[in-house]
C-alpha atoms as a PDB file:
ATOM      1  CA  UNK A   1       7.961  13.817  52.726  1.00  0.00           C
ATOM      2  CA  UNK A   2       6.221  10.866  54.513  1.00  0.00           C
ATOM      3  CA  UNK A   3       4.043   9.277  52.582  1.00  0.00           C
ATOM      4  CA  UNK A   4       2.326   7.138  55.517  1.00  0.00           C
ATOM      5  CA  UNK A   5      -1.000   8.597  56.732  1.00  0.00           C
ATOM      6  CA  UNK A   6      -1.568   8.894  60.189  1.00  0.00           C
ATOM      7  CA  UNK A   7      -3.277   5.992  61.026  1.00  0.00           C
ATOM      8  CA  UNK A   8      -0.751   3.821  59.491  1.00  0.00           C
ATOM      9  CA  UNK A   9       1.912   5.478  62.105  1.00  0.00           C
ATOM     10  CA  UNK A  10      -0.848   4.876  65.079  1.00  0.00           C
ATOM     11  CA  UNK A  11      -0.795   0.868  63.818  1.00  0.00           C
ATOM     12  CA  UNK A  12       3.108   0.293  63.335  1.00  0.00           C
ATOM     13  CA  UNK A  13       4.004  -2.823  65.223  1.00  0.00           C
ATOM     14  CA  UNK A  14       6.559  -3.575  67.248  1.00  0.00           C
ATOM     15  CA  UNK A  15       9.918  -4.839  64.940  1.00  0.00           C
ATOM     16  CA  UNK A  16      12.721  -7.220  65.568  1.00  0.00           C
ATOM     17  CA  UNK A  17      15.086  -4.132  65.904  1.00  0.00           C
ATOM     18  CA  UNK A  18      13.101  -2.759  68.418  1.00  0.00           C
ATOM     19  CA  UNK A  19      12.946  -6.088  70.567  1.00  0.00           C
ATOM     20  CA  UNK A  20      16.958  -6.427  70.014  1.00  0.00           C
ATOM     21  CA  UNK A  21      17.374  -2.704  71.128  1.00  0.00           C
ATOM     22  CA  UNK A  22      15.263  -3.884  74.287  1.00  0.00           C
ATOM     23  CA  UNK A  23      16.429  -6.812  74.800  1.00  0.00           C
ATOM     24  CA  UNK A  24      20.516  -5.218  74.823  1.00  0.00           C
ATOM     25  CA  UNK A  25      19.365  -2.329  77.522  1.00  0.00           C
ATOM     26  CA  UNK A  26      18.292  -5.534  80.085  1.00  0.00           C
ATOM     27  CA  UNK A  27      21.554  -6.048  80.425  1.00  0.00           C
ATOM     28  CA  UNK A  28      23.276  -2.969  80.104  1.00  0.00           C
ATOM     29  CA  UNK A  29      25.624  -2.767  82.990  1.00  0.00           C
ATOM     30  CA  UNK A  30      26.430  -6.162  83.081  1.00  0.00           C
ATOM     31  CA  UNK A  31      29.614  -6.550  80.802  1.00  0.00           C
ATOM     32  CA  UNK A  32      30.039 -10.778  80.146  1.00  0.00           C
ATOM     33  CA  UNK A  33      26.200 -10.455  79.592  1.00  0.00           C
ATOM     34  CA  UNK A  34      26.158  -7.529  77.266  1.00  0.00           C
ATOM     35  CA  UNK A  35      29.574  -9.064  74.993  1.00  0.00           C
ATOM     36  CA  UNK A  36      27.495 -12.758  75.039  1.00  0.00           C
ATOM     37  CA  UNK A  37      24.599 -10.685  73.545  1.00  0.00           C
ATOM     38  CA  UNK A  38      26.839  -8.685  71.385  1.00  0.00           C
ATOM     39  CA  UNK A  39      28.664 -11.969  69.399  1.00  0.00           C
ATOM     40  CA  UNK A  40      25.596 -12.502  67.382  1.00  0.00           C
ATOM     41  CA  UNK A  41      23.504 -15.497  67.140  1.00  0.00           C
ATOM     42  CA  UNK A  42      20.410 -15.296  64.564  1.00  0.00           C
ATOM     43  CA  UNK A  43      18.018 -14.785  67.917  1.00  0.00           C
ATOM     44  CA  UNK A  44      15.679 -17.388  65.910  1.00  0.00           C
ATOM     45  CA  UNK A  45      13.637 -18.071  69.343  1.00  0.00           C
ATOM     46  CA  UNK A  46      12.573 -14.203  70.115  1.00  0.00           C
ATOM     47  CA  UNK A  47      11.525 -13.862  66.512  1.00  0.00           C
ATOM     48  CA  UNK A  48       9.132 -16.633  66.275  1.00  0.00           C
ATOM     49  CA  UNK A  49       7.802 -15.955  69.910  1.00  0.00           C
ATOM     50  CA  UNK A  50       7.787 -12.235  68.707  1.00  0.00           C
ATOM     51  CA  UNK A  51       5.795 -13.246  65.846  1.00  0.00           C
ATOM     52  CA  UNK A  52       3.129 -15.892  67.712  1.00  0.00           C
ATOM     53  CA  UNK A  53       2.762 -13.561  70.218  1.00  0.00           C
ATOM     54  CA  UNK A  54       1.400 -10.947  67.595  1.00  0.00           C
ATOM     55  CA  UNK A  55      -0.552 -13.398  65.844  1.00  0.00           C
ATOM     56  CA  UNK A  56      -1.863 -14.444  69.061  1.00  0.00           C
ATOM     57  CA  UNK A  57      -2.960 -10.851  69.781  1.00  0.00           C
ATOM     58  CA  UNK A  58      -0.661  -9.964  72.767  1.00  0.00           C
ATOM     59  CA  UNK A  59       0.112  -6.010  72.361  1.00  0.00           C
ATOM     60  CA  UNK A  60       3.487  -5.090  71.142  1.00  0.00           C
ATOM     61  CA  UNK A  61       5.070  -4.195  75.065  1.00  0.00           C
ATOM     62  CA  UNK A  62       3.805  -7.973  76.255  1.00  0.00           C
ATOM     63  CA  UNK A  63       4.714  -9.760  72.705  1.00  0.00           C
ATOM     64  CA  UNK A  64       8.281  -7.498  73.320  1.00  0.00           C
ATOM     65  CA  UNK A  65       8.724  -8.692  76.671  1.00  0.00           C
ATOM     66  CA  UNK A  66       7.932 -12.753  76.119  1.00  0.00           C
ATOM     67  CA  UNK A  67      10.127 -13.089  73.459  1.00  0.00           C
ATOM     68  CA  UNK A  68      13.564 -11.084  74.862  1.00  0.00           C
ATOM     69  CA  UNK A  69      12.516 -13.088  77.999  1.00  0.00           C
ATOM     70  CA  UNK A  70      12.938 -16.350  75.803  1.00  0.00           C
ATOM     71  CA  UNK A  71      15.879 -15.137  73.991  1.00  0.00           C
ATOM     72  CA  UNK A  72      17.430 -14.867  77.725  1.00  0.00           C
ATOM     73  CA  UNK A  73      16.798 -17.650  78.594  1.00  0.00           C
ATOM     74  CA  UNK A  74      18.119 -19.386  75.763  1.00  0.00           C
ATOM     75  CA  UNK A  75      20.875 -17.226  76.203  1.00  0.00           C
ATOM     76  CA  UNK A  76      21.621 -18.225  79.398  1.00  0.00           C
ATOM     77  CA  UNK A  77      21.451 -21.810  78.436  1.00  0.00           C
ATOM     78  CA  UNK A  78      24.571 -21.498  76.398  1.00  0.00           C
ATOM     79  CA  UNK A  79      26.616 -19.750  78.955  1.00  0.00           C
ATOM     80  CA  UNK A  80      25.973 -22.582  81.433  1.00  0.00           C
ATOM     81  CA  UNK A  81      26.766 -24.768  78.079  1.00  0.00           C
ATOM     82  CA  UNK A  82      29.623 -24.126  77.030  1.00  0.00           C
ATOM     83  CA  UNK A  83      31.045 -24.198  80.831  1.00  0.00           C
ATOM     84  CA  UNK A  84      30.094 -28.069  81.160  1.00  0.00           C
ATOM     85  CA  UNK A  85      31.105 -28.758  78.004  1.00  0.00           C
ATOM     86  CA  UNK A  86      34.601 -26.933  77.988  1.00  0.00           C
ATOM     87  CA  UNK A  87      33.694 -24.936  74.860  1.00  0.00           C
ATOM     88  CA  UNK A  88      35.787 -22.163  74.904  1.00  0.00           C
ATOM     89  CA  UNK A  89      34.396 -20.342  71.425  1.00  0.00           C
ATOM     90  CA  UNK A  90      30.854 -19.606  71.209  1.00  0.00           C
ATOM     91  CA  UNK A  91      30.012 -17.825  67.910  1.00  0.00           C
ATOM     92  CA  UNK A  92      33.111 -17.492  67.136  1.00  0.00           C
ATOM     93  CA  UNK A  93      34.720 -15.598  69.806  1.00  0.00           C
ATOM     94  CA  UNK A  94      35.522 -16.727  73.278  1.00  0.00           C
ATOM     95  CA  UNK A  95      32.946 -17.972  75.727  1.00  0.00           C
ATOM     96  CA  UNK A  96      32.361 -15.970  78.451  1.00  0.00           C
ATOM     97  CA  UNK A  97      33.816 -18.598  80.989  1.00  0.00           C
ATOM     98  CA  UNK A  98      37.066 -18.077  79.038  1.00  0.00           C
ATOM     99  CA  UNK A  99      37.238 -14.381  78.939  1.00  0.00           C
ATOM    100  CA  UNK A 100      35.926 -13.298  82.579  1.00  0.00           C
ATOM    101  CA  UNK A 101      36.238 -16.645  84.246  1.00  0.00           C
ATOM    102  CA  UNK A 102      34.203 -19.449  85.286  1.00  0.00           C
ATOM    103  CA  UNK A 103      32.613 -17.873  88.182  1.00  0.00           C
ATOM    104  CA  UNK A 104      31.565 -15.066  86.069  1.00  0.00           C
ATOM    105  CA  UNK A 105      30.004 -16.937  83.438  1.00  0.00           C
ATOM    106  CA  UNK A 106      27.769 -19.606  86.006  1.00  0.00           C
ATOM    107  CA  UNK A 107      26.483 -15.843  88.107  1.00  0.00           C
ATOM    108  CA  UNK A 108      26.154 -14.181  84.216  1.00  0.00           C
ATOM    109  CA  UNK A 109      23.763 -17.254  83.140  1.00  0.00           C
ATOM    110  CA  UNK A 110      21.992 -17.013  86.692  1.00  0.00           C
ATOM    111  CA  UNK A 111      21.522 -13.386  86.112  1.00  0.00           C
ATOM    112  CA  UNK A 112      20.041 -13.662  82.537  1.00  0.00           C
ATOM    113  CA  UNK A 113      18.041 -16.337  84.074  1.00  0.00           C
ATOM    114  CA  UNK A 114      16.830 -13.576  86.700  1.00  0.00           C
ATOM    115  CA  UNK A 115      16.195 -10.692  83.954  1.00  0.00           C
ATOM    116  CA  UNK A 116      14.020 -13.609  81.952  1.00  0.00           C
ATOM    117  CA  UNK A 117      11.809 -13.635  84.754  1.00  0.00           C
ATOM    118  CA  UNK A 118      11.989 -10.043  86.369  1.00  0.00           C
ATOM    119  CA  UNK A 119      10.964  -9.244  82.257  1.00  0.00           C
ATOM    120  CA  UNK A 120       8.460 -11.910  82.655  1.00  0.00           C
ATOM    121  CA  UNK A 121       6.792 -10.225  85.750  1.00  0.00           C
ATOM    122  CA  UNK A 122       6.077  -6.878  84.065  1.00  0.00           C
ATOM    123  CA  UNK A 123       3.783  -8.157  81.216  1.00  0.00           C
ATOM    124  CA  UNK A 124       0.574  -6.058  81.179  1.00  0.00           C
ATOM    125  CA  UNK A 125      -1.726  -9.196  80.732  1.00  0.00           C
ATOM    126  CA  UNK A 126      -2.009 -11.606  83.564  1.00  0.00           C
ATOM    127  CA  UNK A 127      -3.669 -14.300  80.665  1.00  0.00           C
ATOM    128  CA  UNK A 128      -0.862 -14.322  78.602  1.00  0.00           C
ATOM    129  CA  UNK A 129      -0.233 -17.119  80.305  1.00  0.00           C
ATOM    130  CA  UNK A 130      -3.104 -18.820  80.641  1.00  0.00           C
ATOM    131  CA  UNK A 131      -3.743 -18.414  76.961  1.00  0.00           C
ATOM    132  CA  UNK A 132      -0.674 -20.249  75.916  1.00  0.00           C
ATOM    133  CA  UNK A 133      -2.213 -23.667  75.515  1.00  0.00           C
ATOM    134  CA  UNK A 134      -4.789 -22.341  73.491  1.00  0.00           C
ATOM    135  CA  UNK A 135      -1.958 -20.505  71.271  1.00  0.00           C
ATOM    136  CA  UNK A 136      -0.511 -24.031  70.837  1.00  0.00           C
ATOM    137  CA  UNK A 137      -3.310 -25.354  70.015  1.00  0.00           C
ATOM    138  CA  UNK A 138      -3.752 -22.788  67.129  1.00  0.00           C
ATOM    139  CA  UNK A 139      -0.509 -23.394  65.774  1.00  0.00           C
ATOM    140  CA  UNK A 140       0.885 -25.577  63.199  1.00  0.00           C
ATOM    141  CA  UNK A 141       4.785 -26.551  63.485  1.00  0.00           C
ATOM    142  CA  UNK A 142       6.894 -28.335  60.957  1.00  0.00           C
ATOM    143  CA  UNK A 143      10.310 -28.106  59.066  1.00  0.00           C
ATOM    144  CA  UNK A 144      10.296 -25.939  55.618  1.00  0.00           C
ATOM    145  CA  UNK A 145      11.602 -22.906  54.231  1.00  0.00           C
ATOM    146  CA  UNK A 146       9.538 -20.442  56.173  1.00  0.00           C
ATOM    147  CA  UNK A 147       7.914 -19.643  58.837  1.00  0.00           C
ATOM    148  CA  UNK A 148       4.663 -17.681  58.823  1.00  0.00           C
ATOM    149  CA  UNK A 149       2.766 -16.603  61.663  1.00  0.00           C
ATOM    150  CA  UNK A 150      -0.804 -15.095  60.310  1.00  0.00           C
ATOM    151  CA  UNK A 151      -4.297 -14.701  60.928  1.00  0.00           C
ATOM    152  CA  UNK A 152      -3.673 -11.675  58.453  1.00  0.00           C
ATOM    153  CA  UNK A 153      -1.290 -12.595  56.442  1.00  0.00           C
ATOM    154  CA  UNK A 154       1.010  -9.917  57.482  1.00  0.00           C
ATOM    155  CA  UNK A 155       4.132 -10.840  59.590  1.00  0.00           C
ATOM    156  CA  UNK A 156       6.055 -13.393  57.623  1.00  0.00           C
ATOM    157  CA  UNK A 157       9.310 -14.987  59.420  1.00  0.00           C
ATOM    158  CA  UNK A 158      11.583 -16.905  57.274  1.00  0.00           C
ATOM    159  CA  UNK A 159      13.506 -19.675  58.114  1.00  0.00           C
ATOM    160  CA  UNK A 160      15.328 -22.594  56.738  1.00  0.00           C
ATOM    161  CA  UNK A 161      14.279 -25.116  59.518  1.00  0.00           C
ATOM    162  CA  UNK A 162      10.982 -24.158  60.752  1.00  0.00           C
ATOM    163  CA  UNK A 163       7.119 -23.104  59.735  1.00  0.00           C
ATOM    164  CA  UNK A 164       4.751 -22.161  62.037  1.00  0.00           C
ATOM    165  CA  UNK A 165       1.092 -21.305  60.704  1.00  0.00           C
ATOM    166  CA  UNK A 166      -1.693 -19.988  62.871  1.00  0.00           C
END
């Protein structure tokens, strides 16, 4: 039996599973996208913005959206990467350049590039963006063992190089 009452289930939150289940069906269709996503990487960037944006009070869809956009675009940063700088392993397994071909890879970053901001133009809120300075502004970064992202205390992030308080 479930022992949550039913207000708890009305408050759940939106999880990093559920923004990595999101963030996999943008780009399903698009093989060399979907096996970049697929060799790992610890997706450090959409979990802090996932977190900040919570802290920050965004609803789950808009904090969901911001930080898969980031993770894209970061994303598609490394494909372009690892092109100019002849890497052909990226996490381990081959780059994308190296297992579809060159031309693939640059239109595979472009595209990731164009889901960031086709994800980007859905968000609910049209101040998430203006609120952003003020977000920065309430936030504390440094290097530690942690990051926490609270005004209650309740989403905790942990990381070895960064801490965010807000």
């Amino acid at each position: 039996m479930n022992s949550s009452s039913p207000s708890e289930a009305s408050q759940k939150r939106i999880t990093y599973q559920d923004c990595e289940e999101f963030l996999l069906s943008v780009v399903s269709g698009n093989q060399p996208a979907h096996y970049h996503l697929m060799t790992g990487g610890s997706r450090i960037r959409m979990r802090v913005c996932l977190d900040m944006s919570l802290c920050l009070g965004l609803n789950d869809e808009d904090a969901m959206r911001l930080a898969s956009a980031v993770e894209l675009l970061h994303n598609a940063s490394l494909i372009h990467d690892d092109i100019q700088d002849g890497d052909s392993l990226r996490r381990g397994q081959s780059a994308v350049w190296v297992k579809f071909g060159t031309n693939v890879a640059i239109c595979t970053g472009d595209y990731l590039i164009a889901r960031a901001f086709g994800i980007l133009a859905n968000i609910s809120s049209p101040n998430v963006f203006a609120a952003a300075p003020r977000g920065y502004t309430k936030c504390r970064f440094g290097h530690g063992r942690r990051a926490k992202c609270r005004p209650d205390g309740e989403r905790t992030h942990k990381s070895p190089k960064l801490r965010i308080h807000c």
